[in-house]
Protein backbone atom coordinates (compact mmCIF):
# COMPACT_ATOMS: atom_id res chain seq x y z
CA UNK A 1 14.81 220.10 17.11
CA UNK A 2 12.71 217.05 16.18
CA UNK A 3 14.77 215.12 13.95
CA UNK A 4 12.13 215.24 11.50
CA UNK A 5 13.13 215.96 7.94
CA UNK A 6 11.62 217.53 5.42
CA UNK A 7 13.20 218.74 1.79
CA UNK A 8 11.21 222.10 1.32
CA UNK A 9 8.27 223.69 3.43
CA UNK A 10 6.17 226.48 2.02
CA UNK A 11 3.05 228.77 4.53
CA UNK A 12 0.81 231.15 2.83
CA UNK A 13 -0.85 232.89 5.82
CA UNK A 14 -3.99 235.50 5.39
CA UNK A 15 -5.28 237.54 8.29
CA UNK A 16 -8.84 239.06 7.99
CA UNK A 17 -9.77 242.06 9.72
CA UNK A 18 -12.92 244.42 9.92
CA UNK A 19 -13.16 248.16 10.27
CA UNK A 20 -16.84 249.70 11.23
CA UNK A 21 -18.00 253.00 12.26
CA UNK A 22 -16.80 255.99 11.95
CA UNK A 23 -13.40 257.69 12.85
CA UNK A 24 -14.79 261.65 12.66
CA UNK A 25 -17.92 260.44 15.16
CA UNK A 26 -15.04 258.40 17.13
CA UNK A 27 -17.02 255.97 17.03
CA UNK A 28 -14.57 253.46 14.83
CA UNK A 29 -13.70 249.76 15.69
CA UNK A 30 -12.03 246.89 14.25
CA UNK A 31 -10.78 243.41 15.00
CA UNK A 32 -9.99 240.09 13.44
CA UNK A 33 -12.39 238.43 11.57
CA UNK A 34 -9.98 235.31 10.51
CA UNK A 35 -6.80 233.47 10.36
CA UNK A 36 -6.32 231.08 6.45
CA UNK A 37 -3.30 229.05 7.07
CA UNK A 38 -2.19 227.60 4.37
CA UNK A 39 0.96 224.40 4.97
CA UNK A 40 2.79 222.68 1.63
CA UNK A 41 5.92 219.94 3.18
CA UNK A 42 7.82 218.22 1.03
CA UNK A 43 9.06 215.11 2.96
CA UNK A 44 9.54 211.19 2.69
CA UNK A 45 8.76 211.43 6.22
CA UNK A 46 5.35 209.52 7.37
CA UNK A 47 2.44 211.37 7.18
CA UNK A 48 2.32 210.61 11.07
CA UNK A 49 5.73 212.40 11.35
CA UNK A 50 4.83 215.36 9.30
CA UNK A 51 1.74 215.73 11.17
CA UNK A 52 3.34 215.99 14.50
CA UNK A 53 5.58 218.71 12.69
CA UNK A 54 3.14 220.63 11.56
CA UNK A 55 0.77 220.37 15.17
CA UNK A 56 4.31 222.01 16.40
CA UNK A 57 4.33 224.40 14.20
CA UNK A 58 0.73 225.64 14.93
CA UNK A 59 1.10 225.32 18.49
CA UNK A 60 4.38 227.85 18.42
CA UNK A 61 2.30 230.37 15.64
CA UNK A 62 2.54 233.78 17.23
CA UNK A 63 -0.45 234.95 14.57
CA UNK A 64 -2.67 232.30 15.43
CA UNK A 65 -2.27 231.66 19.34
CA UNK A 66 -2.61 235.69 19.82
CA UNK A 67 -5.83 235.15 18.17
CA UNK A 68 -7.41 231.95 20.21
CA UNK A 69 -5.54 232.71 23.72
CA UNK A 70 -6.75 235.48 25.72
CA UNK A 71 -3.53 237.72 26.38
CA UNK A 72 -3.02 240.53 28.46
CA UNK A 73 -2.98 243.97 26.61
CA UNK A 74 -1.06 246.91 28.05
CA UNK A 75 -0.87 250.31 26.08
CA UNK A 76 0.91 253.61 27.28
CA UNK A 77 1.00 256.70 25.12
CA UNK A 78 2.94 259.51 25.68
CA UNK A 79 2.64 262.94 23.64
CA UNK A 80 6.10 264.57 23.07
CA UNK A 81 7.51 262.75 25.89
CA UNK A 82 5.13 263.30 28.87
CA UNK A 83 2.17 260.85 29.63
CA UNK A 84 -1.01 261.28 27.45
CA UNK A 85 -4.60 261.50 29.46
CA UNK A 86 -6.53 258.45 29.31
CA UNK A 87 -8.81 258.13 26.93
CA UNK A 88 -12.43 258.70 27.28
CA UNK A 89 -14.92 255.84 26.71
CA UNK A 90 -16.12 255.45 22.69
C-alpha cells in the first residue's frame, strides 16, 4: 500500500490487565492497566520512511486504538435463547 519496503518485520505485543475484588461478594472488576509494543524492521529504507510505516501501523492497531479511543460498548445476553434480565448495579 505504501511502496515502502522492508525485508522482515517482527511485533512483540503485551497487554496488562488488573482483576480486584471479589467475584462471591460480586463485587469483582478489572480493566487494562497497559499496552508494551514492541516494533523490530529490517529495511534499507530511510529511517524517515520506516517511521511513517510504523506511525501507520500504530494508527490502524485494533489493541491499541480500543484502548486510547473511547468506543461504544453494546452487550446482550440471552439465557437458553430468550433475553437475560439486566443486571443489577455492583
Amino acid at each position: 500500500m505504501t511502496k515502502i519496503r522492508y525485508d522482515k518485520a517482527s511485533l512483540r505485543q503485551t497487554a496488562r490487565f488488573y482483576r480486584d475484588g471479589s467475584a462471591l461478594a460480586g463485587t469483582i472488576t478489572g480493566g487494562p492497566v497497559g499496552l508494551e509494543t514492541e516494533v523490530d524492521v529490517q529495511s534499507g529504507e530511510p529511517p524517515e520512511r520506516v517511521r511513517r510505516l510504523v506511525d501507520m501501523a500504530e494508527a490502524s492497531c485494533f489493541a491499541l486504538q480500543s484502548l486510547i479511543q473511547n468506543v461504544e460498548v453494546a452487550s446482550s445476553f440471552t439465557l437458553n435463547g430468550a433475553p437475560l434480565p439486566e443486571a443489577a448495579a455492583l
